[in-house]
C-alpha atoms as a PDB file:
ATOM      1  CA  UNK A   1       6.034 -32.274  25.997  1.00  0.00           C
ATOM      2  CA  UNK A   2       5.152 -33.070  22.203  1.00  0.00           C
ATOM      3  CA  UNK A   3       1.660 -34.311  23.301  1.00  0.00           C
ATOM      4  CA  UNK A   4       1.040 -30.938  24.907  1.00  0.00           C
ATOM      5  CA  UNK A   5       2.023 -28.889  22.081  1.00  0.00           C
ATOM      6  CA  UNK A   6       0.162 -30.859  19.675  1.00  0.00           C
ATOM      7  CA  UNK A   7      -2.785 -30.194  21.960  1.00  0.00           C
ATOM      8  CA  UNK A   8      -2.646 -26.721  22.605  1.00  0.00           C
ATOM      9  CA  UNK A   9      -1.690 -26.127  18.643  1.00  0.00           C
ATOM     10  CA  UNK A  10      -4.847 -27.599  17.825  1.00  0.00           C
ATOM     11  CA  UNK A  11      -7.046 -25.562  20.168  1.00  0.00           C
ATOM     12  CA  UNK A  12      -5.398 -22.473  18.952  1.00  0.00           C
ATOM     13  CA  UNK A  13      -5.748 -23.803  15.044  1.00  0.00           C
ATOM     14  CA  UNK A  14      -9.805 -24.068  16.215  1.00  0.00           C
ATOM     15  CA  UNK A  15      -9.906 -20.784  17.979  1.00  0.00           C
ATOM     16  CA  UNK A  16      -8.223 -19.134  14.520  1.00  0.00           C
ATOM     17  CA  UNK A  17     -10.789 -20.821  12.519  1.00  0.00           C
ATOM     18  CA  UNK A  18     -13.715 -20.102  13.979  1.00  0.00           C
ATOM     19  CA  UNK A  19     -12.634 -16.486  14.223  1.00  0.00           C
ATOM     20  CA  UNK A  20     -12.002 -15.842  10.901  1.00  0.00           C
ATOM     21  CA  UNK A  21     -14.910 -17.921   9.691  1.00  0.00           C
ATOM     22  CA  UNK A  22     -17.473 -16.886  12.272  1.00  0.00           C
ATOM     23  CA  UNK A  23     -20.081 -15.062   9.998  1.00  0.00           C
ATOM     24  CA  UNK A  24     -19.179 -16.573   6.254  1.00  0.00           C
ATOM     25  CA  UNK A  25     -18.948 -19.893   4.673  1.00  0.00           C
ATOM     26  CA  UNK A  26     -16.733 -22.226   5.120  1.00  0.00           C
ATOM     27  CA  UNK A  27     -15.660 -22.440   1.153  1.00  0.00           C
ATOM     28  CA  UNK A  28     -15.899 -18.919   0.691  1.00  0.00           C
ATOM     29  CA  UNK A  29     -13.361 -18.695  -1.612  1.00  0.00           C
ATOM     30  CA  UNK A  30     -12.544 -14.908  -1.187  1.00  0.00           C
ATOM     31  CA  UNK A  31      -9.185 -13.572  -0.251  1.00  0.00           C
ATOM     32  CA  UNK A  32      -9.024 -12.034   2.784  1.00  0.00           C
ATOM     33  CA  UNK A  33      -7.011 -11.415   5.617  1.00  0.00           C
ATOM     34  CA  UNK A  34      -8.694 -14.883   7.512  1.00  0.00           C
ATOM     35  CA  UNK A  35      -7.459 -17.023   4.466  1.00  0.00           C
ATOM     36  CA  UNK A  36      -4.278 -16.339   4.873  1.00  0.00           C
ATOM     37  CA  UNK A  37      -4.084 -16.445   8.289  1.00  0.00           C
ATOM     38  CA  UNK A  38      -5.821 -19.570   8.220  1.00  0.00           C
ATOM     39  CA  UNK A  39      -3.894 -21.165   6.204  1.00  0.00           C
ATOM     40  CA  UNK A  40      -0.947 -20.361   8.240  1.00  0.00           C
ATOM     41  CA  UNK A  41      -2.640 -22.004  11.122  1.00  0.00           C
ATOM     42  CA  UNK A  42      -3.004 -24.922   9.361  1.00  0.00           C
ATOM     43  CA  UNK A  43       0.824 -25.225   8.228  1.00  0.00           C
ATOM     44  CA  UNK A  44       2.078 -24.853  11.834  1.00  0.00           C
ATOM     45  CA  UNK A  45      -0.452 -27.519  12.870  1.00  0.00           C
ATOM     46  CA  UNK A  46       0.682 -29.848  10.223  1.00  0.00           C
ATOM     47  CA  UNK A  47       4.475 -29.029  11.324  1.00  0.00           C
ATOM     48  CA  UNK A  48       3.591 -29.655  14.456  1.00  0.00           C
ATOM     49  CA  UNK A  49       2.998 -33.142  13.798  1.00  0.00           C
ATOM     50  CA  UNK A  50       5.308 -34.174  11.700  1.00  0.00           C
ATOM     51  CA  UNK A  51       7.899 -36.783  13.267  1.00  0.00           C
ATOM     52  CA  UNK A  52      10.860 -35.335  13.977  1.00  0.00           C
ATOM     53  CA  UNK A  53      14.336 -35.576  12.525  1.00  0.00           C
ATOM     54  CA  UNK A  54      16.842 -37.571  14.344  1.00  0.00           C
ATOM     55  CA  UNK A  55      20.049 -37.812  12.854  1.00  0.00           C
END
């Protein structure tokens, strides 16, 4: 089940990107609405593969 989240996080993660960076530079370095989504993407993809805790 891990395997298939990690894979369907990433498609998401790619369909988020190349929505919000369809028409401008990758380094455009203005704030908008797509940064900050983007960079929300891109924390939930990294949480998604982080090991996880057993204890």
């Amino acid at each position: 089940m891990k395997k298939q989240l990690q894979g369907i996080a990433l498609i998401l993660i790619s369909i988020l990107l190349m929505l919000g960076y369809g028409n401008a530079p990758f380094f455009d370095l203005s704030f908008r609405w797509s940064l900050i989504f983007s960079i929300i993407g891109i924390v939930g993809v990294v949480m998604t593969f982080l090991p996880d805790k057993k204890g």
